[in-house]
Every structure is written in C-alpha cells, then in structure tokens.
N, C-alpha and C. Protein backbone atom coordinates (compact mmCIF):
# COMPACT_ATOMS: atom_id res chain seq x y z
N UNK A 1 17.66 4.30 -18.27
CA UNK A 1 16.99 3.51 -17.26
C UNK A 1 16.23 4.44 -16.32
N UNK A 2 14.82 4.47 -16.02
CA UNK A 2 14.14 4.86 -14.94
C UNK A 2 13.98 4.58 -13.78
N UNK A 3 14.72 5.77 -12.55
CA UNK A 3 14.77 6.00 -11.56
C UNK A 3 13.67 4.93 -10.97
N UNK A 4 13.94 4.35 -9.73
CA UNK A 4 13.13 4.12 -8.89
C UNK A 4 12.81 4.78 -7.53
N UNK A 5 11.57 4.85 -6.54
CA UNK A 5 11.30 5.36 -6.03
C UNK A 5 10.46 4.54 -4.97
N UNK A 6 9.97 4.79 -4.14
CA UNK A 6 9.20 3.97 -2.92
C UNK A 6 8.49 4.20 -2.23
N UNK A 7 7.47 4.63 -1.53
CA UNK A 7 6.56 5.33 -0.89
C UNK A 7 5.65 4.03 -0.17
N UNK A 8 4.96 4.12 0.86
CA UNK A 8 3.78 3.57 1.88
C UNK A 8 2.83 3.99 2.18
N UNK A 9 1.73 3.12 2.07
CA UNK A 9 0.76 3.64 2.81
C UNK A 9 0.96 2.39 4.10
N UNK A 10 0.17 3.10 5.50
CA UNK A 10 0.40 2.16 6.31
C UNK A 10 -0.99 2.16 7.23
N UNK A 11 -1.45 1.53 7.86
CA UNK A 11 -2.82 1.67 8.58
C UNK A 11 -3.00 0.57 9.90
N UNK A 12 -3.56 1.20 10.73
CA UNK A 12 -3.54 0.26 12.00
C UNK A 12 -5.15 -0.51 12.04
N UNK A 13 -5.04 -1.51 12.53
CA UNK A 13 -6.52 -2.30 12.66
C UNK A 13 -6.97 -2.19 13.80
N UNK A 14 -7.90 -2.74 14.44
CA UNK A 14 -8.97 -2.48 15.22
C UNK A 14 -8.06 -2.60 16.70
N UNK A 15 -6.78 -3.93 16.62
CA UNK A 15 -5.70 -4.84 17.49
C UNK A 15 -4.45 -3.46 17.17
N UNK A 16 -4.70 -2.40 16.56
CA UNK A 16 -3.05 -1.82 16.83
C UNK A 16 -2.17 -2.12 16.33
N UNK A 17 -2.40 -3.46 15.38
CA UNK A 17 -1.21 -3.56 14.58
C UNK A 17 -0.98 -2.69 13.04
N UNK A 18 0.13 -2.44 13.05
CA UNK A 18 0.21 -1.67 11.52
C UNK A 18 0.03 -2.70 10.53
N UNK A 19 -0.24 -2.12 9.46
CA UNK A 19 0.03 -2.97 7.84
C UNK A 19 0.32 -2.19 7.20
N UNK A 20 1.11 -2.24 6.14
CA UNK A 20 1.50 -1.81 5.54
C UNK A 20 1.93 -1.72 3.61
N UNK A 21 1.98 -1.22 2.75
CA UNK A 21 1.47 -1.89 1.78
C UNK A 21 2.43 -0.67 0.70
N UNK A 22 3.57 -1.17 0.43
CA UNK A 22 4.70 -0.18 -0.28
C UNK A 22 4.23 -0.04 -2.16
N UNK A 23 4.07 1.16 -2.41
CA UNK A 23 4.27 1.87 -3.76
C UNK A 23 5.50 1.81 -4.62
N UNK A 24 5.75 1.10 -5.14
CA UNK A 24 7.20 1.43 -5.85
C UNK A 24 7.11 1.72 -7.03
N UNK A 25 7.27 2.88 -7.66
CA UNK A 25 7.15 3.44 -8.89
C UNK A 25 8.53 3.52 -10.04
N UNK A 26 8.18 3.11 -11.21
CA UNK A 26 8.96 2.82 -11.83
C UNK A 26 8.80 3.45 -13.31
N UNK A 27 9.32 4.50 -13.67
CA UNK A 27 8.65 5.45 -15.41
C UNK A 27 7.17 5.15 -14.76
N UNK A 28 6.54 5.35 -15.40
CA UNK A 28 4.72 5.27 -15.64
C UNK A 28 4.20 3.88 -14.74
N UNK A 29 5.06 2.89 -14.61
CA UNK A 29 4.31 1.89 -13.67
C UNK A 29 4.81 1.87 -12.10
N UNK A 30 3.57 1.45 -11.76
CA UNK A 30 3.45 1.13 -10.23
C UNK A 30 3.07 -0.02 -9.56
N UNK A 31 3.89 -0.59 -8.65
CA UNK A 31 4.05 -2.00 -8.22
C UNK A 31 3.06 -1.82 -6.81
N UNK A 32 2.68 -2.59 -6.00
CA UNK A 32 2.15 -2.47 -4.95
C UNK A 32 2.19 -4.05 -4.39
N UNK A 33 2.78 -4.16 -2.71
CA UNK A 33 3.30 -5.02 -2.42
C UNK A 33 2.87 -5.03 -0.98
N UNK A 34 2.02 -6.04 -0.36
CA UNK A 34 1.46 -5.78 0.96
C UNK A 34 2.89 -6.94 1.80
N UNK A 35 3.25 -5.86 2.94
CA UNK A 35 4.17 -6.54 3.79
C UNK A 35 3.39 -8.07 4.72
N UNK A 36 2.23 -7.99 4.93
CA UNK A 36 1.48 -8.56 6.04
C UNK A 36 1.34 -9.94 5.24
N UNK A 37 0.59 -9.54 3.85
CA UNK A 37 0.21 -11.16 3.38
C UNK A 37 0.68 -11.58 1.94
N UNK A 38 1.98 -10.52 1.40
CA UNK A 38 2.43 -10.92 0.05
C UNK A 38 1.87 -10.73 -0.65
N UNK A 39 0.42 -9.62 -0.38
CA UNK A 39 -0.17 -9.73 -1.80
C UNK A 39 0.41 -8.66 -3.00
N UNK A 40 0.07 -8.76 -4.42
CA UNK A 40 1.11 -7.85 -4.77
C UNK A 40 0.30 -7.69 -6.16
N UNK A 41 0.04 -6.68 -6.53
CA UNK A 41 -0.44 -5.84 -8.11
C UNK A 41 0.04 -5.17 -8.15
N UNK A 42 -0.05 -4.71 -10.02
CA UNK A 42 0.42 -3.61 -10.97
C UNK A 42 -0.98 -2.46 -10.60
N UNK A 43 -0.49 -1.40 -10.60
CA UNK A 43 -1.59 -0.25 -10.44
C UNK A 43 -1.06 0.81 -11.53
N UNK A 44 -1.50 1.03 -12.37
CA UNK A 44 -1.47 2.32 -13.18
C UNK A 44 -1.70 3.48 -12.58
N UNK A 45 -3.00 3.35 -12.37
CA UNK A 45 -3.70 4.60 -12.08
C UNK A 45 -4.38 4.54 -10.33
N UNK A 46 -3.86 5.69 -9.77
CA UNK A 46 -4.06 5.82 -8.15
C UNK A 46 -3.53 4.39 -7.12
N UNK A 47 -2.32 4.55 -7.30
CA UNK A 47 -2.07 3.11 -6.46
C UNK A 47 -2.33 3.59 -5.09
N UNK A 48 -2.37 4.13 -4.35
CA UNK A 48 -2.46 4.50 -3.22
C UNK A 48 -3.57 4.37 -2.88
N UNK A 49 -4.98 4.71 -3.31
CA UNK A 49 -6.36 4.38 -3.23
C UNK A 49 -6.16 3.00 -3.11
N UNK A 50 -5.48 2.12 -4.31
CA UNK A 50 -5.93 1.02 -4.45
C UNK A 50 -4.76 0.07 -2.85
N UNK A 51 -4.08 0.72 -2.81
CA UNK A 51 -3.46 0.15 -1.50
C UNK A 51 -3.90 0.53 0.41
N UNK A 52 -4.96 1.81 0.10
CA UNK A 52 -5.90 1.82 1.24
C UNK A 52 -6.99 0.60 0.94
N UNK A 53 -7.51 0.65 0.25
CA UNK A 53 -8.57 -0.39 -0.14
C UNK A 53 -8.29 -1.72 0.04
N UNK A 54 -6.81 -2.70 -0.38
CA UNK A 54 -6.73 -3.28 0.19
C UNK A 54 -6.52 -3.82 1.62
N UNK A 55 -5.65 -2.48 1.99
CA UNK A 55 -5.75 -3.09 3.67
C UNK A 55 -6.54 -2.85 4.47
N UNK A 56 -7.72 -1.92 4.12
CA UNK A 56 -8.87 -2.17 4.51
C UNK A 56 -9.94 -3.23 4.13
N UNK A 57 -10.15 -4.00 3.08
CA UNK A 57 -10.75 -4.94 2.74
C UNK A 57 -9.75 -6.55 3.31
N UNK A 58 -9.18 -6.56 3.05
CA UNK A 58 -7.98 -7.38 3.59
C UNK A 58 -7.54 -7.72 4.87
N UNK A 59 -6.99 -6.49 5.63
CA UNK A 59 -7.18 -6.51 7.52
C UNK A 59 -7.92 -5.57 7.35
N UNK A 60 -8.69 -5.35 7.75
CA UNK A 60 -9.60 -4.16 7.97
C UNK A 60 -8.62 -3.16 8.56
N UNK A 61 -7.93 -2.81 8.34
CA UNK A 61 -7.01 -1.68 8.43
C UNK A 61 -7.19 -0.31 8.18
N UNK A 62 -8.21 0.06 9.04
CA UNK A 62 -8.48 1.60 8.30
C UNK A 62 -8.24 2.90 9.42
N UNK A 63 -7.44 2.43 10.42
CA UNK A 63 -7.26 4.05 11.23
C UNK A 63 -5.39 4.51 11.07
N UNK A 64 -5.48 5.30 10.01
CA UNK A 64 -4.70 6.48 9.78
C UNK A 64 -3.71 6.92 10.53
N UNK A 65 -2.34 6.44 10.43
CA UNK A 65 -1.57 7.00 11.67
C UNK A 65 -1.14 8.36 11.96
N UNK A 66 -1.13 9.03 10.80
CA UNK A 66 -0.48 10.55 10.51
C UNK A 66 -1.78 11.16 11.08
N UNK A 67 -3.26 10.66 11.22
CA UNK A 67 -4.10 11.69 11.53
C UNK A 67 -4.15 11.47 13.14
C-alpha cells in the first residue's frame, strides 16, 4: 500500500482572507481539494501550479504568504 502524504498551497485575496487548496499525493497520483468552495481534481502532472491557478482564477487569490 502507498504511503500518503499532504502538502498546501495557500494564498490571500485582495480582503486578507486565506484560501487554501491541499495536495494529497498518493504512488504517482495527486488529489487536489479547495477548502473555500469544495472544488476538487485529479492532477498528474504539477498539481501545485494547477492549485495556484485555481485560487487565483476562482478567488482571485494571488498574494503569497511565505513571500
């Protein structure tokens, strides 16, 4: 059975609120699961791109908390 694992990306909107949008990796696949509006895809390849992209297209969520 293959380990699971968990990772976030998270991003604040224009209002300061976070969103957030969890990676959970599983052997070769990757789940992606937005806390804010339930949305949820399979990502193969670069889930993390594809989970900035949504919460920027989605809440416009694009200022970076770690920077």
């Amino acid at each position: 059975m293959a380990s699971m694992t968990t990772s976030k990306v998270s991003r604040y909107d224009g209002h300061g609120r976070e969103h957030v949008v969890h990676v959970t990796k599983s052997g070769p696949r990757r789940r992606l699961a937005c806390d804010t509006c339930g949305w949820r895809q399979n990502a193969q390849f670069l889930p993390w791109l594809k989970a900035q992209e949504h919460l920027a297209e989605a809440h416009q969520a694009t200022v970076d908390p770690s920077a």
